[in-house]
Protein backbone atom coordinates (compact mmCIF):
# COMPACT_ATOMS: atom_id res chain seq x y z
CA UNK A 1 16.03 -2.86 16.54
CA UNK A 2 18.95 -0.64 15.46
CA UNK A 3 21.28 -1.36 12.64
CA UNK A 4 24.95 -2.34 13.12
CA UNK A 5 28.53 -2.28 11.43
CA UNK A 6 31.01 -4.27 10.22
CA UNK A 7 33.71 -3.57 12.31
CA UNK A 8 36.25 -4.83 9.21
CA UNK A 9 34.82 -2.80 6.61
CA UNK A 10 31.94 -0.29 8.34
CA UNK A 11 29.52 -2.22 5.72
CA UNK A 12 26.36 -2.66 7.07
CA UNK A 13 25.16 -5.64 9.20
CA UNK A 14 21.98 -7.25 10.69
CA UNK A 15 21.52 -8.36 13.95
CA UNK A 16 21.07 -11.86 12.99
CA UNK A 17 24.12 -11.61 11.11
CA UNK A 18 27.25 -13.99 12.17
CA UNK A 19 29.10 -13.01 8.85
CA UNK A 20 29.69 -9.77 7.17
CA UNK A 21 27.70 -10.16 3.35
CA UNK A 22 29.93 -7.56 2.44
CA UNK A 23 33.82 -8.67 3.16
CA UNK A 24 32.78 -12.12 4.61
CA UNK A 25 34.58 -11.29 8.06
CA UNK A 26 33.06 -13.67 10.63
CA UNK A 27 31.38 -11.54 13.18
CA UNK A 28 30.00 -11.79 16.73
CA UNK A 29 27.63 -9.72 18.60
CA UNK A 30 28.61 -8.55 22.01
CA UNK A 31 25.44 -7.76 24.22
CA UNK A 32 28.04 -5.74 26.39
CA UNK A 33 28.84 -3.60 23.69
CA UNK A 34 25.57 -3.56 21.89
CA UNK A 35 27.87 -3.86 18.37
CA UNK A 36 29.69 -6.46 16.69
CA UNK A 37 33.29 -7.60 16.77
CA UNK A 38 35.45 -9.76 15.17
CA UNK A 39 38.18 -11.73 16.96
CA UNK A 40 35.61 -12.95 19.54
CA UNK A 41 35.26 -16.51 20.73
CA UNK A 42 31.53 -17.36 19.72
CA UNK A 43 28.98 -18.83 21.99
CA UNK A 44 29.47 -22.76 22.75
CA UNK A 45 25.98 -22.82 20.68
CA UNK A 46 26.93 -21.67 17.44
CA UNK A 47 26.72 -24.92 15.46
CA UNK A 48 24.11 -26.28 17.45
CA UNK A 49 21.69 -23.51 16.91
CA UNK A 50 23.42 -20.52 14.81
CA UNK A 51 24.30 -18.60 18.04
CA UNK A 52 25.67 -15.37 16.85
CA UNK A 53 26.42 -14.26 20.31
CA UNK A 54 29.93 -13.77 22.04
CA UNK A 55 30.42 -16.70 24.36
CA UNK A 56 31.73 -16.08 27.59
CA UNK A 57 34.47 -18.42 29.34
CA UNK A 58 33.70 -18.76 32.53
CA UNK A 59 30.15 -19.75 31.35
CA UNK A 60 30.82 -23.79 29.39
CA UNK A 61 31.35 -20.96 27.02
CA UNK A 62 27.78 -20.01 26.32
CA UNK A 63 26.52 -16.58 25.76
CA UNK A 64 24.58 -14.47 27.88
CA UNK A 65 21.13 -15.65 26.25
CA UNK A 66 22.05 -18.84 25.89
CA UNK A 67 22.82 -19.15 29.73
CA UNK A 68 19.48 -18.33 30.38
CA UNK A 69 17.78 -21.63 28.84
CA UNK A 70 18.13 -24.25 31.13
CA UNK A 71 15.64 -26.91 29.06
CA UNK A 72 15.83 -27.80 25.63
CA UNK A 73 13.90 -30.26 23.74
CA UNK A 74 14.94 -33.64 22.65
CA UNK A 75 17.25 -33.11 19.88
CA UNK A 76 17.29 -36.25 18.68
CA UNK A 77 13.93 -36.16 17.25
CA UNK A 78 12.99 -34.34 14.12
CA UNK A 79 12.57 -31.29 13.92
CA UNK A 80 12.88 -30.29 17.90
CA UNK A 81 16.62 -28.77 17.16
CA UNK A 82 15.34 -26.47 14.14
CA UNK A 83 12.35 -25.60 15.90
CA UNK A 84 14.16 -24.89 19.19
CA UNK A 85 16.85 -22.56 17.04
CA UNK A 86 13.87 -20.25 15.72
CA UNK A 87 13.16 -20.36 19.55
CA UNK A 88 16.46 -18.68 20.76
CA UNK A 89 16.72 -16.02 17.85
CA UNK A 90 13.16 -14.79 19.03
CA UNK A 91 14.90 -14.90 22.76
CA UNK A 92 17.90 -12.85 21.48
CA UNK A 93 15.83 -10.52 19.51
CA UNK A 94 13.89 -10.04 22.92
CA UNK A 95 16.59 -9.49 25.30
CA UNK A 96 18.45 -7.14 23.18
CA UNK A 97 15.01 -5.11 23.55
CA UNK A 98 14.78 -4.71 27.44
CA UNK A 99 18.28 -4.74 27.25
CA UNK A 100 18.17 -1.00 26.05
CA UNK A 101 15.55 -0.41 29.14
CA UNK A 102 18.40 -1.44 31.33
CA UNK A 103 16.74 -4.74 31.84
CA UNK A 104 18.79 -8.26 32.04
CA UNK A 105 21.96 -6.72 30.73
CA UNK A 106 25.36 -7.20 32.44
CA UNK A 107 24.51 -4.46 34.27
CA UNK A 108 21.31 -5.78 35.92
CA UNK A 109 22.75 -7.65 39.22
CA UNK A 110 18.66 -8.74 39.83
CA UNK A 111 16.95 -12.29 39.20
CA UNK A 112 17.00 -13.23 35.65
CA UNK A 113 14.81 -15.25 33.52
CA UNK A 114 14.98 -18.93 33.15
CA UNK A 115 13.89 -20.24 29.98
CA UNK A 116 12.33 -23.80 29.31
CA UNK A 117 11.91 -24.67 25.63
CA UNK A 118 9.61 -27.95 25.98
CA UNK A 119 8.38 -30.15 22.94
CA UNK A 120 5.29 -32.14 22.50
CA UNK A 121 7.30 -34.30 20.74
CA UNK A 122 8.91 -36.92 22.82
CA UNK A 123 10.82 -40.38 23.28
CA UNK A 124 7.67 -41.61 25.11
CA UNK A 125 5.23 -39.95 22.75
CA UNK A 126 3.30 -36.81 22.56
CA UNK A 127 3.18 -35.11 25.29
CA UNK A 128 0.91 -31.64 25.91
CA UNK A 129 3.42 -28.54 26.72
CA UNK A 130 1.66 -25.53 28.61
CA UNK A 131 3.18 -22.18 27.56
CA UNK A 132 3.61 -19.89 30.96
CA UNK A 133 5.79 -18.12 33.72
CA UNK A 134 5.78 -19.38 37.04
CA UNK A 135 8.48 -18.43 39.61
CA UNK A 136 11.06 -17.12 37.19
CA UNK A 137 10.67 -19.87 34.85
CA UNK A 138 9.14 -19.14 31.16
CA UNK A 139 7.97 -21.96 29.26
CA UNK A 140 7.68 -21.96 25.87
CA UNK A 141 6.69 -24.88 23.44
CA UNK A 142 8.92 -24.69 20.27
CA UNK A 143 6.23 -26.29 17.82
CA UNK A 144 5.05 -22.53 18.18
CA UNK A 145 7.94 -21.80 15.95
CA UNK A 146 6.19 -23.91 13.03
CA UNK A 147 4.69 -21.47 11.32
CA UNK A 148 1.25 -24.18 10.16
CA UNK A 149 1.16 -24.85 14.19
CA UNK A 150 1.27 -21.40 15.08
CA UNK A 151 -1.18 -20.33 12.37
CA UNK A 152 -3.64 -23.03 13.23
CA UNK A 153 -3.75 -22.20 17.14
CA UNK A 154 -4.42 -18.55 16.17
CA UNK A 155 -6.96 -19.49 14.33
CA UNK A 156 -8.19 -21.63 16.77
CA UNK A 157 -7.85 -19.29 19.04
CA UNK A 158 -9.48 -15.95 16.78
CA UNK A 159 -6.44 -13.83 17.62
CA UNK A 160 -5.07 -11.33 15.49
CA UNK A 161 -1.35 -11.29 16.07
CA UNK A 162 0.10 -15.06 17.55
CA UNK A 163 4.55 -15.71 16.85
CA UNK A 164 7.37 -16.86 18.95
CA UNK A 165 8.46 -13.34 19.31
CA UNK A 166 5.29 -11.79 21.08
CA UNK A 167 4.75 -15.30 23.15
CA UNK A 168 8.56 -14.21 24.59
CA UNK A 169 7.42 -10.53 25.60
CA UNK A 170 3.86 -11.54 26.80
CA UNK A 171 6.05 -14.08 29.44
CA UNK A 172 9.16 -11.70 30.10
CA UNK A 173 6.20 -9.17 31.24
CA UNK A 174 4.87 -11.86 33.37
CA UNK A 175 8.33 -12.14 35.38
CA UNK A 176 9.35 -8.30 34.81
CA UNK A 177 5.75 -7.93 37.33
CA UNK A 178 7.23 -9.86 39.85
CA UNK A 179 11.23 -8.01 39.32
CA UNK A 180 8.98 -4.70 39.89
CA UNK A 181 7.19 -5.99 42.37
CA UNK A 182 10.06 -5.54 44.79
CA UNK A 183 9.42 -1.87 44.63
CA UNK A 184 7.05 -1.32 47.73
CA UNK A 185 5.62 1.74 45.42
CA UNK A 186 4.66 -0.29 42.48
CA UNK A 187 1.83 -3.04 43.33
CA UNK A 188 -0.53 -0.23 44.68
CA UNK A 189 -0.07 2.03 42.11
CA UNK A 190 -0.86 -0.94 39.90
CA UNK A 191 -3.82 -2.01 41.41
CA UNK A 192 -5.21 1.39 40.88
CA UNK A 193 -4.96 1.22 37.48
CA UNK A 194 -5.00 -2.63 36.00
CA UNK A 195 -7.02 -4.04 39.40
CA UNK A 196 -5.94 -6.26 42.07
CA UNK A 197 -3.78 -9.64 40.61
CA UNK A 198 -4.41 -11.21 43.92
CA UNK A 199 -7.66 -12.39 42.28
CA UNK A 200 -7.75 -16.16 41.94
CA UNK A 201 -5.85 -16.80 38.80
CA UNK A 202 -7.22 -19.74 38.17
CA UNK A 203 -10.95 -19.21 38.33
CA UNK A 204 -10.28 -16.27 36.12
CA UNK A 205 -8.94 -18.23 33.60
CA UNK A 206 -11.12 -20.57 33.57
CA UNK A 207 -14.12 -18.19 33.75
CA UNK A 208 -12.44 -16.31 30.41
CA UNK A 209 -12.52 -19.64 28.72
CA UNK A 210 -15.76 -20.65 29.60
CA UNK A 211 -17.50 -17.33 28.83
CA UNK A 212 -15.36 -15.17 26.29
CA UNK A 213 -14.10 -11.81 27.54
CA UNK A 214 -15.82 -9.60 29.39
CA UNK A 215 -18.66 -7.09 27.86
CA UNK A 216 -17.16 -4.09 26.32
CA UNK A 217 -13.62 -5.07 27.03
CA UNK A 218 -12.61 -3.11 23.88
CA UNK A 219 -12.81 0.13 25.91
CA UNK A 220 -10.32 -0.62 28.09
CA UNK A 221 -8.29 -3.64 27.00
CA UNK A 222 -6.10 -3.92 24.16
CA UNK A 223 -6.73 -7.63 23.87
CA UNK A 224 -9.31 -10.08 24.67
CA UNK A 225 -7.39 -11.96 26.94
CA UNK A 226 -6.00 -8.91 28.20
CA UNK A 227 -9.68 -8.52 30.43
CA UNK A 228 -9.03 -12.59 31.95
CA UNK A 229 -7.18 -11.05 34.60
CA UNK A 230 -4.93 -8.28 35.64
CA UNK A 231 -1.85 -10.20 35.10
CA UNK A 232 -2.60 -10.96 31.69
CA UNK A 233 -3.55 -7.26 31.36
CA UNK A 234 -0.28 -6.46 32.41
CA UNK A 235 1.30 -8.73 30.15
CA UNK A 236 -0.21 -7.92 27.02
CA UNK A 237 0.17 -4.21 27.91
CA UNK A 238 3.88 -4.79 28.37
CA UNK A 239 3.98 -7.06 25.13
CA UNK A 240 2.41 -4.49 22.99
CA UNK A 241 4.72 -1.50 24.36
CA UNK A 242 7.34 -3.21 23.69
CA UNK A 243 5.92 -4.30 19.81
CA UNK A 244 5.35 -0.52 19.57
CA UNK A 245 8.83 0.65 20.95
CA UNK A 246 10.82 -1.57 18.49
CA UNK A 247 8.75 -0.90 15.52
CA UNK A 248 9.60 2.76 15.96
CA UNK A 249 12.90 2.05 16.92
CA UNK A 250 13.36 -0.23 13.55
CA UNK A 251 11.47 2.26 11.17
CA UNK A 252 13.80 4.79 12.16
CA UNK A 253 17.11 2.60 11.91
CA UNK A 254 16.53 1.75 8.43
CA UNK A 255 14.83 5.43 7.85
CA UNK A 256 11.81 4.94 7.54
CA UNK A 257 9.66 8.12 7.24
CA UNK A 258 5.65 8.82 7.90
CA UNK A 259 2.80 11.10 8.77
CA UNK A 260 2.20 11.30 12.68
CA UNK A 261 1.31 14.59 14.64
CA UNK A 262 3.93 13.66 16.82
CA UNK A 263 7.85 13.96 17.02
CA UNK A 264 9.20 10.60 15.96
CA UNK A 265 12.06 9.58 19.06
CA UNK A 266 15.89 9.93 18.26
CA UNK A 267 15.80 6.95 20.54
CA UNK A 268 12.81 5.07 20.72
CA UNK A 269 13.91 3.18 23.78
CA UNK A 270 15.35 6.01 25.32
CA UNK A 271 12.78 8.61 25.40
CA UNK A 272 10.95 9.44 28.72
CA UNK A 273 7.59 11.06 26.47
CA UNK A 274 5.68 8.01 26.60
CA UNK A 275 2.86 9.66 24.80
CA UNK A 276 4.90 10.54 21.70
CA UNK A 277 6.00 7.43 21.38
CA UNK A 278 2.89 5.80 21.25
CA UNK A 279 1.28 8.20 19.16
CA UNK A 280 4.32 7.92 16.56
CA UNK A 281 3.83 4.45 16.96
CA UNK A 282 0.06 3.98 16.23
CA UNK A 283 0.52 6.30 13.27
CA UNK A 284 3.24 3.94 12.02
CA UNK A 285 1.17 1.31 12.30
CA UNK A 286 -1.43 2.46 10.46
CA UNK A 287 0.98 3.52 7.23
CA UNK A 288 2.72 -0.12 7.70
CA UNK A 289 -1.49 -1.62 7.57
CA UNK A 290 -1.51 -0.01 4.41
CA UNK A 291 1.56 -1.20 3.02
CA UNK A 292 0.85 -4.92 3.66
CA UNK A 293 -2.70 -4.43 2.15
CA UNK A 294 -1.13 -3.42 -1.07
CA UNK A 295 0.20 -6.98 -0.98
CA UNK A 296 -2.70 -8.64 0.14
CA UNK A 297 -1.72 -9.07 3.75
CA UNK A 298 -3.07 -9.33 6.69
CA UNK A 299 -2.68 -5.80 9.05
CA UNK A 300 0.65 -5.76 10.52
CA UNK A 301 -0.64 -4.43 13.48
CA UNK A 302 -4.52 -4.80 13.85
CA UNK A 303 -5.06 -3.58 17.18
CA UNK A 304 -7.23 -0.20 18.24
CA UNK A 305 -5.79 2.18 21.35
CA UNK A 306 -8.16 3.65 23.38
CA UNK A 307 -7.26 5.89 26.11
CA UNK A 308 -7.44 3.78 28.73
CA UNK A 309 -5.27 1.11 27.14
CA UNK A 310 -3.00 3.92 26.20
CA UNK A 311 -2.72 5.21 30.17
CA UNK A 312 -1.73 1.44 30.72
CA UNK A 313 1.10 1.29 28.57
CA UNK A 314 2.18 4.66 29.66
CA UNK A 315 2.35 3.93 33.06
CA UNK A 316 4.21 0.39 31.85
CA UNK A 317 6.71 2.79 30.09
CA UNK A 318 7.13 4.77 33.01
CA UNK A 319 7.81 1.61 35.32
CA UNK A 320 9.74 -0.11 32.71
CA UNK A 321 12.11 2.09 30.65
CA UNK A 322 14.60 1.87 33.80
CA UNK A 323 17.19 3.87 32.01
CA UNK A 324 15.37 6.79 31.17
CA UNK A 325 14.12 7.03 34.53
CA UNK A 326 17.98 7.01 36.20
């Protein structure tokens, strides 16, 4: 994520920011622009759920994010509305991302994501939310933005990286598949390298839960449920490129320096050398490792890169960064 500016006082700001810390100028961010303004009528959602998003007229008012969700939890029980807020600044945070691949943008005139933030927590009870995409719809279950839930399924779980943020790139993959699926040349050229998603979903899932992942997935998948099924090979590929494109793209916003035998991107979203991307990336992730264990922390990013995993996210890159290809 790139840093921005005041456009008051050129002080700078955050992209979470809605008001200037240095001259207190209320400020907007305009996803047309990819900057902030002042002057701008803020989305309808600013005092509902901090919105910091320019709201657009001809829209009840809502930003271009916040036109996206089309379910939101009961607000009238506690804490569904704080919990579905954390929700929609992951979303933002997420859609500015592809954004800079092209992706969702005013300028994409293709299908766009519609976003379902359920709640176990009902009027008529509990009731059990299943995270997923499914014909353009993601669903996401905002008690994964309580940070005791979301540590407690992880553990549950034994996965190494689990928050709101890489739930929202693991299901935008899932529906960015079926927006590249349109191109005749992309599900064979797939297929040769991730295997054939026509597989029965379902008994693969169930199969993965059942048994564990497959022997030696570690060779060629970067996660264990990466090796369920192709789609969810796909998914946490795309997840994981993107985690490594915007870690890059942060460390050298803020300026960040560190040791990699590679040349660090002017533009990490813009570059078309996939390879030095990642290998910047993995580098960075390695110094970043380092600096969390000098404050007792977990790994920032635990996860090992073999070749084959990195051929998958290079040929993700290649499909993906939309921009770069023209």
């Amino acid at each position: 994520m790139q840093l921005y500016t005041c456009p008051a006082c050129n002080a700078r700001l955050y992209f979470r920011n809605s008001v200037c810390g240095a001259c207190g100028t209320a400020v907007s961010y305009d996803d047309t622009q990819d900057a902030f303004v002042t002057g701008a009528v803020p989305c309808a959602n600013v005092d509902r759920i901090g919105c910091n998003w320019v709201g657009d007229p001809e829209a009840d008012g809502l930003c271009r994010s916040c036109q996206m969700t089309d379910v939101v939890p009961d607000l009238s029980i506690e804490p569904n509305q704080e919990l579905w807020a954390e929700g929609e600044v992951a979303k933002r945070w997420a859609l500015a991302n592809l954004a800079r691949w092209g992706w969702f943008g005013a300028e994409d005139t293709g299908q766009l994501p519609a976003f379902h933030f359920k709640s176990e927590r009902t009027r008529k009870g509990r009731e059990h939310v299943t995270m997923g995409h499914a014909a353009g719809v993601i669903t996401l279950n905002v008690a994964e933005a309580d940070d005791a839930i979301r540590v407690r399924n992880r553990e549950m779980l034994d996965e190494d990286y689990r928050t709101m943020l890489g739930h929202l790139r693991h299901e935008l993959a899932h529906f960015l598949f079926e927006r590249l699926a349109e191109d005749p040349a992309f599900p064979e050229a797939f297929r040769a390298l991730f295997g054939d998603e026509r597989a029965d979903y379902g008994e693969a899932l169930e199969r993965h839960y059942a048994d564990g992942p497959r022997a030696g997935w570690q060779e060629i998948f970067i996660t264990p449920y990466a090796s369920a099924h192709p789609h969810e090979d796909w998914a946490e590929t795309v997840a994981h490129l993107i985690h490594l494109t915007d870690i890059v793209d942060t460390a050298a916003a803020v300026q960040v320096a560190w040791p990699t035998a590679a040349s660090v991107p002017a533009d990490a979203y813009a570059t078309t050398d996939a390879e030095a991307l990642i290998v910047s990336a993995v580098d960075l992730g390695m110094a970043l490792n380092q600096v969390n264990r000098a404050m007792g922390l977990a790994d920032l990013y635990p996860f090992v890169l073999t070749d084959a995993v990195r051929d998958k996210l290079e040929f993700a890159h290649g499909w993906l960064n939309r921009k770069a290809r023209g």
